[in-house]
C-alpha atoms as a PDB file:
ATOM      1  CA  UNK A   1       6.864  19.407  -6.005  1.00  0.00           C
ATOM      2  CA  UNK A   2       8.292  22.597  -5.194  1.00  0.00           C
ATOM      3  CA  UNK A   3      10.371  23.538  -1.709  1.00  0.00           C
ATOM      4  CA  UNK A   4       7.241  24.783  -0.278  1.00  0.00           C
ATOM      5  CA  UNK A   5       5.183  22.262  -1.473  1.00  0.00           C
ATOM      6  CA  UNK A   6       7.783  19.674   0.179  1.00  0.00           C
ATOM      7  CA  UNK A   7       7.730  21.703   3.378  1.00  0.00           C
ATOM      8  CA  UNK A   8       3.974  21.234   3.603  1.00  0.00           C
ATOM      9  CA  UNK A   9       4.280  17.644   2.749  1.00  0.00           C
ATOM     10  CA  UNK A  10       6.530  17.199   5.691  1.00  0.00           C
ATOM     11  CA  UNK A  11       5.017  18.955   8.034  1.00  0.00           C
ATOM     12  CA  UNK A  12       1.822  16.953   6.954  1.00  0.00           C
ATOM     13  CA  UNK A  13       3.105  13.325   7.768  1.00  0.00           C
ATOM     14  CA  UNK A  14       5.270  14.542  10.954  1.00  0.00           C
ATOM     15  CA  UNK A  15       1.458  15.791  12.088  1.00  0.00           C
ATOM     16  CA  UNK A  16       0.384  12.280  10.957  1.00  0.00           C
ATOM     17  CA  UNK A  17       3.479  11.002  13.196  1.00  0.00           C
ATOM     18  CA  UNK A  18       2.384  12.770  16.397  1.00  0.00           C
ATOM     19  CA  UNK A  19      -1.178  11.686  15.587  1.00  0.00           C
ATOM     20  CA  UNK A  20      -0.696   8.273  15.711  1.00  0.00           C
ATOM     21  CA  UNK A  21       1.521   8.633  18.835  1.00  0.00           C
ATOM     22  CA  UNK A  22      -1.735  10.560  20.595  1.00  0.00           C
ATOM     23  CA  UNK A  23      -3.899   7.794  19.462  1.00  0.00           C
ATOM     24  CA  UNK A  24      -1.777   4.802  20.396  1.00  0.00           C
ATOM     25  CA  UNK A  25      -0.001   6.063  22.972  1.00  0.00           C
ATOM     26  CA  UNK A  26       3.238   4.839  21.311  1.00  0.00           C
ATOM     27  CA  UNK A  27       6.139   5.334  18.649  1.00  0.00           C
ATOM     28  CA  UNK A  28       4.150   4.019  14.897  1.00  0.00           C
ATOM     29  CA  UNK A  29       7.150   2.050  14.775  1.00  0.00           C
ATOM     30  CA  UNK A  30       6.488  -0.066  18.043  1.00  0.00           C
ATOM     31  CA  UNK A  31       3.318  -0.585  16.762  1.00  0.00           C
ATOM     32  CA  UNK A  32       4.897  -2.841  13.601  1.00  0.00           C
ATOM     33  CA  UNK A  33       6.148  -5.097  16.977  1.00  0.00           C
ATOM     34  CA  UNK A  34       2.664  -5.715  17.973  1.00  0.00           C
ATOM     35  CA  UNK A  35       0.563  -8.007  16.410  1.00  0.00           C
ATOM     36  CA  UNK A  36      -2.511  -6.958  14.489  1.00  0.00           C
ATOM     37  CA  UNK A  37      -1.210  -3.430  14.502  1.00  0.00           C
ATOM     38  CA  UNK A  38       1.280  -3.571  12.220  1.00  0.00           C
ATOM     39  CA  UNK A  39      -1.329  -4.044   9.143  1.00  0.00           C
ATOM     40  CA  UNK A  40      -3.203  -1.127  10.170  1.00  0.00           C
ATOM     41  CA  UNK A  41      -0.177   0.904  11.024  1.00  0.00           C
ATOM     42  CA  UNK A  42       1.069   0.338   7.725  1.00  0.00           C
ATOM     43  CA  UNK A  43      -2.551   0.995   6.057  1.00  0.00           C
ATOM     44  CA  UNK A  44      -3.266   4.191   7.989  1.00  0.00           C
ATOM     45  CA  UNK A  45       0.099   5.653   6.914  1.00  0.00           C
ATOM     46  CA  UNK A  46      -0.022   5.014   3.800  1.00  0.00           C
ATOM     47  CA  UNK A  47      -3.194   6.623   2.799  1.00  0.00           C
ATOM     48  CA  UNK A  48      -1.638   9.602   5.214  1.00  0.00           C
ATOM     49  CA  UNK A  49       1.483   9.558   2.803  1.00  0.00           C
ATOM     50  CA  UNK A  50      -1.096   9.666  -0.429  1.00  0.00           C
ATOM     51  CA  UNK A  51      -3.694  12.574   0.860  1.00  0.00           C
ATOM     52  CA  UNK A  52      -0.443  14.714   2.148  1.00  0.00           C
ATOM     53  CA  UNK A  53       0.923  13.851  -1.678  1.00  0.00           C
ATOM     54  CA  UNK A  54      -1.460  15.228  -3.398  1.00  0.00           C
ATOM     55  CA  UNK A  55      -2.671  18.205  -1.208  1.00  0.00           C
ATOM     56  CA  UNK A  56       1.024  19.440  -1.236  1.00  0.00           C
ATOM     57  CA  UNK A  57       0.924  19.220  -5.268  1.00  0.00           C
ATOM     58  CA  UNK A  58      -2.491  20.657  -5.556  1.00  0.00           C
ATOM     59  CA  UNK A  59      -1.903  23.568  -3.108  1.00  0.00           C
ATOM     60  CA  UNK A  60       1.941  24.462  -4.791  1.00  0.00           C
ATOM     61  CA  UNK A  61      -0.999  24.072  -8.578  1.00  0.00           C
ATOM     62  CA  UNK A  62      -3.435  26.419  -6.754  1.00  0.00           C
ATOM     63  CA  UNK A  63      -0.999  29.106  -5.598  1.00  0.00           C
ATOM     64  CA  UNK A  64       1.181  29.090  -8.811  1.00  0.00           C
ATOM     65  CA  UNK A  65      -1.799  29.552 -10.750  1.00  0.00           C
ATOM     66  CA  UNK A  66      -3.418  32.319  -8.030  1.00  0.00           C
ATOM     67  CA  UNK A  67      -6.428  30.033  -7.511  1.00  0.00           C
ATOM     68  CA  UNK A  68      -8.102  28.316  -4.469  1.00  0.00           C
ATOM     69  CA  UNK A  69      -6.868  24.703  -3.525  1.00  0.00           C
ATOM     70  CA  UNK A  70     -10.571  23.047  -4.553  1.00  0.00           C
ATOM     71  CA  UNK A  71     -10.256  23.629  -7.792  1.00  0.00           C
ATOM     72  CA  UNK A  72      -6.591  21.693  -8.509  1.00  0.00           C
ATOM     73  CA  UNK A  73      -7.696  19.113  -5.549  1.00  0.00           C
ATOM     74  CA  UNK A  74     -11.040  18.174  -6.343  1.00  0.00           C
ATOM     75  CA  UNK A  75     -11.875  18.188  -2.784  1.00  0.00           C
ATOM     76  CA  UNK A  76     -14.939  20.655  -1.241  1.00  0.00           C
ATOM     77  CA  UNK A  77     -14.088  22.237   1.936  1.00  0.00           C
ATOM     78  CA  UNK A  78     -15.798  20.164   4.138  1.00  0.00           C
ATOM     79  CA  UNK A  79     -14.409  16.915   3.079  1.00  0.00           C
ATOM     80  CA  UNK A  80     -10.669  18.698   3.333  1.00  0.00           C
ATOM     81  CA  UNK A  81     -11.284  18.886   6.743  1.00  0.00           C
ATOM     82  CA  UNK A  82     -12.693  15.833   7.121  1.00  0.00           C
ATOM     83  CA  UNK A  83      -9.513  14.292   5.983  1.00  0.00           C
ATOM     84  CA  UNK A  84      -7.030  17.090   7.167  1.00  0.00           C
ATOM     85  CA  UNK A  85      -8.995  16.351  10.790  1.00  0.00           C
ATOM     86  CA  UNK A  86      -8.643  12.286  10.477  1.00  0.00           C
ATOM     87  CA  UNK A  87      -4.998  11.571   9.153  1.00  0.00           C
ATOM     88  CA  UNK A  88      -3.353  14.659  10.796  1.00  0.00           C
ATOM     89  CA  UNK A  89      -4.917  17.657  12.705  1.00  0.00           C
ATOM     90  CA  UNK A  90      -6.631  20.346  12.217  1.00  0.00           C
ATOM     91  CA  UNK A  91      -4.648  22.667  12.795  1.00  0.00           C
ATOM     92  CA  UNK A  92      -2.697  21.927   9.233  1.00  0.00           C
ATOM     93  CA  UNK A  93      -5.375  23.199   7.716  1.00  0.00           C
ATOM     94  CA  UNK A  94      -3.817  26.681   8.541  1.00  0.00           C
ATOM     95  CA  UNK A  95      -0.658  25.601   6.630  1.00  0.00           C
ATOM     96  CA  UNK A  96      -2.184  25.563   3.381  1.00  0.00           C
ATOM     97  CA  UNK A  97      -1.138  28.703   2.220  1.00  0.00           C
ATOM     98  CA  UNK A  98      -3.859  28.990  -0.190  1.00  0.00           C
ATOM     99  CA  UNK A  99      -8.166  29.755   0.028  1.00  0.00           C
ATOM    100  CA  UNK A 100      -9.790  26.505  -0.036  1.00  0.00           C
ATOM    101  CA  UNK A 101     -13.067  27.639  -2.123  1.00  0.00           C
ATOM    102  CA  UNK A 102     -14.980  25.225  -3.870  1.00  0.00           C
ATOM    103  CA  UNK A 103     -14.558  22.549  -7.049  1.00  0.00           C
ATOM    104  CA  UNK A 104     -16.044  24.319 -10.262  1.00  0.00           C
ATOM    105  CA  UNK A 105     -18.098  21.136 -12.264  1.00  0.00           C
ATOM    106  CA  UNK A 106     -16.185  19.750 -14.618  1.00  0.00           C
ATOM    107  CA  UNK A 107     -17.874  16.931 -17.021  1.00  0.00           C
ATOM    108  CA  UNK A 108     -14.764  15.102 -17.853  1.00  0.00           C
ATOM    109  CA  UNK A 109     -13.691  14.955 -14.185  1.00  0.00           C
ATOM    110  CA  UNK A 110     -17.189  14.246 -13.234  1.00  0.00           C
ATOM    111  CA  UNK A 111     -17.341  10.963 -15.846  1.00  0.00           C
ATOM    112  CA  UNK A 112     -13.782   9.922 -14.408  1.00  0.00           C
ATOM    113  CA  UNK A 113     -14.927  10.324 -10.383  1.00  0.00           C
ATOM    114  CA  UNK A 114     -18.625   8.752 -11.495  1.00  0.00           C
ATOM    115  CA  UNK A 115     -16.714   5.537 -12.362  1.00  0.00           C
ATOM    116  CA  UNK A 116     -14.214   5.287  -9.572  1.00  0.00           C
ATOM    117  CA  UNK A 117     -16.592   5.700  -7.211  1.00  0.00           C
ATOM    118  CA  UNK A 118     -18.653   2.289  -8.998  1.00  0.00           C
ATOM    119  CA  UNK A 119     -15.817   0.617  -7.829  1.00  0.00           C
ATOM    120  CA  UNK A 120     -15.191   2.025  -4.189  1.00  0.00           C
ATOM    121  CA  UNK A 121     -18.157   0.533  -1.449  1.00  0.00           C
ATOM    122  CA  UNK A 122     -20.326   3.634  -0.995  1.00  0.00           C
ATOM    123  CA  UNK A 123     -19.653   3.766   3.049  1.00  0.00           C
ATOM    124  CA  UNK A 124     -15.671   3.778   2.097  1.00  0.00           C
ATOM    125  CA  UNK A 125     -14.921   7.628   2.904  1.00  0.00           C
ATOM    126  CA  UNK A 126     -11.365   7.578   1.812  1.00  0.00           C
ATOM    127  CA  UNK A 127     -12.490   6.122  -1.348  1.00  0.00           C
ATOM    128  CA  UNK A 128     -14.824   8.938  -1.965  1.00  0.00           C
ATOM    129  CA  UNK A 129     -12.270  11.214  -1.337  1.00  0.00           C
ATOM    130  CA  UNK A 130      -9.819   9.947  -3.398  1.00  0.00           C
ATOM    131  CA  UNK A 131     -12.082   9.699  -6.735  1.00  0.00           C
ATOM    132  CA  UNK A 132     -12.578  13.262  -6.229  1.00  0.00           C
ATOM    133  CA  UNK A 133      -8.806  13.919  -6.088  1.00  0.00           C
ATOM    134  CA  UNK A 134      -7.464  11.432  -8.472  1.00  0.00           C
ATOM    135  CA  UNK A 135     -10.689  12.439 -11.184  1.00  0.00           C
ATOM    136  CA  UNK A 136      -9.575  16.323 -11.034  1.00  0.00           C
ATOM    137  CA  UNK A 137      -5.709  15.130 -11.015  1.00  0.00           C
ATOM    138  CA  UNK A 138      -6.312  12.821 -14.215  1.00  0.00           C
ATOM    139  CA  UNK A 139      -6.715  16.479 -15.700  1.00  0.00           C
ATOM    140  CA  UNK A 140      -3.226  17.940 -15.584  1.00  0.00           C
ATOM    141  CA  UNK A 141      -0.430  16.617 -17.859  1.00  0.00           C
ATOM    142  CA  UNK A 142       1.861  14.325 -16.682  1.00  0.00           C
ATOM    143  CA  UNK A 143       1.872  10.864 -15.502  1.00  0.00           C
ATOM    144  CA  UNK A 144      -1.123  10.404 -12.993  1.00  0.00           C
ATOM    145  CA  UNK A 145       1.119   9.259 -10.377  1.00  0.00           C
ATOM    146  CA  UNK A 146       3.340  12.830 -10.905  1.00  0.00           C
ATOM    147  CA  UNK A 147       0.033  14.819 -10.309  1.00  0.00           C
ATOM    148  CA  UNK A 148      -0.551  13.048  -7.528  1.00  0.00           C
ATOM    149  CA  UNK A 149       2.813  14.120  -5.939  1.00  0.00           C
ATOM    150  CA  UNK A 150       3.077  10.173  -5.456  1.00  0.00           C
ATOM    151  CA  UNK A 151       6.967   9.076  -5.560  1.00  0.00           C
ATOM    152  CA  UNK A 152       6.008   6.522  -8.172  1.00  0.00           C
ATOM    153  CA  UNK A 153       3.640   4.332 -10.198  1.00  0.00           C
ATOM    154  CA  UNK A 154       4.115   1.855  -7.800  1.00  0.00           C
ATOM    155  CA  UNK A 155       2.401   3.700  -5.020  1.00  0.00           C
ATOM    156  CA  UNK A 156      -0.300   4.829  -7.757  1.00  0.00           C
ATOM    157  CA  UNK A 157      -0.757   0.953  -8.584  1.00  0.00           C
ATOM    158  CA  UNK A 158      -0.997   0.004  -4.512  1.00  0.00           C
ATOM    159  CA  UNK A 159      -3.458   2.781  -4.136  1.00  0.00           C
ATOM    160  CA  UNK A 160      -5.673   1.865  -6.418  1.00  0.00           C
ATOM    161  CA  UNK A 161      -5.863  -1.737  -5.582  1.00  0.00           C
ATOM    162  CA  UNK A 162      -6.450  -0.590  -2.375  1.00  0.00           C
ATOM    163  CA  UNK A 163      -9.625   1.610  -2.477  1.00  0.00           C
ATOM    164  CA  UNK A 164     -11.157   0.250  -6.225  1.00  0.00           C
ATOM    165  CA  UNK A 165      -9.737  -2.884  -6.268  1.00  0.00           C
ATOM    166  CA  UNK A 166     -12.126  -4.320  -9.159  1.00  0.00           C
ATOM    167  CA  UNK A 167     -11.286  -1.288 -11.128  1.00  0.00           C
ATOM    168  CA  UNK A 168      -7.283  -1.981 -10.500  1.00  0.00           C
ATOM    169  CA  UNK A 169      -8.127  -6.086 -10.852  1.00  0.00           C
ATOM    170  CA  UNK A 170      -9.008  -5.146 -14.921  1.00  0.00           C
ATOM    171  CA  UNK A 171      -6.049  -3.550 -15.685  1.00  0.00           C
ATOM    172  CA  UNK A 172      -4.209  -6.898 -16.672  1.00  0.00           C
ATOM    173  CA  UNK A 173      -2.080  -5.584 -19.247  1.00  0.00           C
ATOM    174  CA  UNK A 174      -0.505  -3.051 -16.963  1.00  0.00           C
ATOM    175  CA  UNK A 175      -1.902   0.048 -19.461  1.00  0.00           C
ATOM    176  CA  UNK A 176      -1.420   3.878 -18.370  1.00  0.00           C
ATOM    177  CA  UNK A 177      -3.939   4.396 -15.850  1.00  0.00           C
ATOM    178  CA  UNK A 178      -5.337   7.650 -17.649  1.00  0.00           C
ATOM    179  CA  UNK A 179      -5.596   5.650 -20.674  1.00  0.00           C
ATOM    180  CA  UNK A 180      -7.338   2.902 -18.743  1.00  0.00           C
ATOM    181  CA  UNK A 181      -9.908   5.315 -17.180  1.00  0.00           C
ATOM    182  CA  UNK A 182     -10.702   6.507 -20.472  1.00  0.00           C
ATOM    183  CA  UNK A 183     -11.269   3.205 -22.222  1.00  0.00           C
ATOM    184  CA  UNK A 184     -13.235   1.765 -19.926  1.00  0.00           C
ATOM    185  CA  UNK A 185     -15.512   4.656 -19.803  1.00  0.00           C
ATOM    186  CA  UNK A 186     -15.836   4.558 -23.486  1.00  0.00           C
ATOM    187  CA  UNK A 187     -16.940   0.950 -23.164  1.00  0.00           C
ATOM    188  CA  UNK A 188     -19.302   1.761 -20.495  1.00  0.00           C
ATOM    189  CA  UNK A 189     -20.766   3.669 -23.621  1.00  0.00           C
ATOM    190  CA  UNK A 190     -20.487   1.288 -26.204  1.00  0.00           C
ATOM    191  CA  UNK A 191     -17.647   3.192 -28.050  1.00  0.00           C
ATOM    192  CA  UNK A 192     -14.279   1.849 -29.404  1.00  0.00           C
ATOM    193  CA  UNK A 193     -10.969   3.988 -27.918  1.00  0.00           C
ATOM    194  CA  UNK A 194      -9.552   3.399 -30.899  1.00  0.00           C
ATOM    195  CA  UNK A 195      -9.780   1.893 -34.379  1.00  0.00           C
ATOM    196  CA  UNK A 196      -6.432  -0.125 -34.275  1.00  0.00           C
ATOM    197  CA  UNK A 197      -7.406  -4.125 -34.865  1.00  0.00           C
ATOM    198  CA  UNK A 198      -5.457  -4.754 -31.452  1.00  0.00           C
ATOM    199  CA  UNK A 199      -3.163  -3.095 -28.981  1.00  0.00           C
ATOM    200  CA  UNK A 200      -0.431  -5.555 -30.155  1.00  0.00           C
ATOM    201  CA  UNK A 201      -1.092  -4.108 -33.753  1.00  0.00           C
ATOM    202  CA  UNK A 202      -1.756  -0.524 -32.669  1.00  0.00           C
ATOM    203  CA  UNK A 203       1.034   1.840 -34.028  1.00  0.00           C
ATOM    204  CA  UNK A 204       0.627   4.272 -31.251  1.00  0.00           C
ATOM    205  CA  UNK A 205       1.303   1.195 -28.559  1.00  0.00           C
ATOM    206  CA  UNK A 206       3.513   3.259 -26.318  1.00  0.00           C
ATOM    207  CA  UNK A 207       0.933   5.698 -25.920  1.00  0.00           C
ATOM    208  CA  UNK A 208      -0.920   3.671 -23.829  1.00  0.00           C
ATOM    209  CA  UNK A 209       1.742   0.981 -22.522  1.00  0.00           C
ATOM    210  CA  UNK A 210       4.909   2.888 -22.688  1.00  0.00           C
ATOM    211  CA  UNK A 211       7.420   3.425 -19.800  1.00  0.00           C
ATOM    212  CA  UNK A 212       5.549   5.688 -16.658  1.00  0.00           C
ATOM    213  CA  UNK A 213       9.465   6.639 -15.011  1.00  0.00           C
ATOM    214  CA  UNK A 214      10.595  10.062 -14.045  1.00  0.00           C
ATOM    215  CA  UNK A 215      11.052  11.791 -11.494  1.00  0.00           C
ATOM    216  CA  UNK A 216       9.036  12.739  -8.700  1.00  0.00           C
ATOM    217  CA  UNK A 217       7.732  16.260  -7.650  1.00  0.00           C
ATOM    218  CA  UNK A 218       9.029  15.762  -4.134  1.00  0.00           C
ATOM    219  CA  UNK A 219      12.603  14.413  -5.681  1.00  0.00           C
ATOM    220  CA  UNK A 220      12.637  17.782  -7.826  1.00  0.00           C
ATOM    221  CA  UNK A 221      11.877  19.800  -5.389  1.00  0.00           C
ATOM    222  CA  UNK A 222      14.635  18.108  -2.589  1.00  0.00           C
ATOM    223  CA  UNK A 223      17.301  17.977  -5.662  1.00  0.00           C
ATOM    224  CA  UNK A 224      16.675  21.950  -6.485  1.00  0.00           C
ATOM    225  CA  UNK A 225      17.365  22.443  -3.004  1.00  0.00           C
ATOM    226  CA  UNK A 226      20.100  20.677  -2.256  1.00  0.00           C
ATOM    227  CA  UNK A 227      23.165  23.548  -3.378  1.00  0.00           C
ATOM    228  CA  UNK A 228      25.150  22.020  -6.054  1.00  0.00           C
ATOM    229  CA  UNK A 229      28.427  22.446  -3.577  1.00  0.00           C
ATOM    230  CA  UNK A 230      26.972  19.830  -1.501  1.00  0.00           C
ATOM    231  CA  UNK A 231      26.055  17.619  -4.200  1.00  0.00           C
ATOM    232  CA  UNK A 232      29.138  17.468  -5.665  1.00  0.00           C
ATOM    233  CA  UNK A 233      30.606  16.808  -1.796  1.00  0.00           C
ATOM    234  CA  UNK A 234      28.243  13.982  -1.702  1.00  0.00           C
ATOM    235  CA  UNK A 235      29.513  12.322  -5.255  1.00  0.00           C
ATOM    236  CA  UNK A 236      32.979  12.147  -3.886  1.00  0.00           C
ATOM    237  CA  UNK A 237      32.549  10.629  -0.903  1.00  0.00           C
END
């Protein structure tokens, strides 16, 4: 992410912060003391962490590009709010920076959101949600988990487990989850990814299995904005 989008992803969970504080009447990290809290504590900020992710990313996408945030989140207005209104406040949605408008259709996205949501219970709101933002993030370039704004596959890998856990259960051999998506849709359709014999024999193997490191939007973006003076004060302590 860039410094702004880093700003807004701040300002995002510190809203999440005082949220919880409201709700609870207590500091979120008293609540890990308590018993039966801690789990839903833990839950509740976590899927705060992943929505403020990838709203940050899609909003620094939507301005760069001089569009409106629905289109690079995948989100319609009214569920935005919904989940601007339920992890943080409403009031953030003011922060934004950008017009919200409304997601063009997209087939591909469409085919990718159609089968998360198979695997997500249909009552499961942030499910829905996040098929609609992880289907129109499976769009852009990099790893998933970078256009997500996500610090790293790990946290792509919990998420998923999390809200389509049969979906995340068939991933066994630890494949890219773009990749993934797409084969199993193909199968869904009778079709063959690919006409290699087997993965192990495929020539293209790291393709689809390779190495998903790098760096993190949110790490760029705190790097570029740390002046190199200090960085090099910080190397010789």
């Amino acid at each position: 992410m860039g410094q702004r989008a880093d700003m807004l992803f701040s300002r995002l969970m510190a809203e999440h912060a005082r949220a919880l504080r409201a709700s609870w009447g207590m500091n979120p990290a008293a609540c890990a003391a308590t018993s039966g809290w801690a789990d839903l504590t833990d839950a509740l900020s976590f899927d705060a962490h992943v929505f403020a992710c990838a709203i940050a990313a899609a909003a620094e996408d939507a301005e760069g590009g001089g569009g409106a945030l629905a289109a690079s989140l995948g989100l319609t207005a009214e569920a935005l709010e919904t989940v601007i209104g339920r992890y943080f406040s409403p009031q953030c949605l003011g922060w934004l920076g950008v017009p919200v408008g409304t997601p063009p259709a997209d087939e591909e996205a469409g085919m990718v959101e159609t089968l998360l949501l198979s695997h997500t219970h249909p009552t499961h709101a942030p499910g829905r949600w996040l098929a609609s933002i992880i289907a129109r993030r499976a769009l852009e370039p990099n790893h998933l988990w970078q256009d997500l704004g996500l610090r790293d596959r790990g946290e792509l890998n919990r998420l998923l487990a999390t809200h389509f856990p049969t979906l995340a259960a068939g991933n066994t051999s630890n494949m890219k989850w773009k990749k993934y998506f797409y084969r199993q849709l193909c199968a869904e359709e009778g079709f063959v990814l690919c006409s290699a014999p087997s993965c192990a024999a495929c020539l293209d193997f790291d393709a689809c299995f390779g190495d998903e490191s790098g760096e993190s939007r949110l790490a760029r973006a705190r790097r570029a904005a740390t002046p190199a003076e200090s960085m090099d004060g910080l190397a010789a302590r």
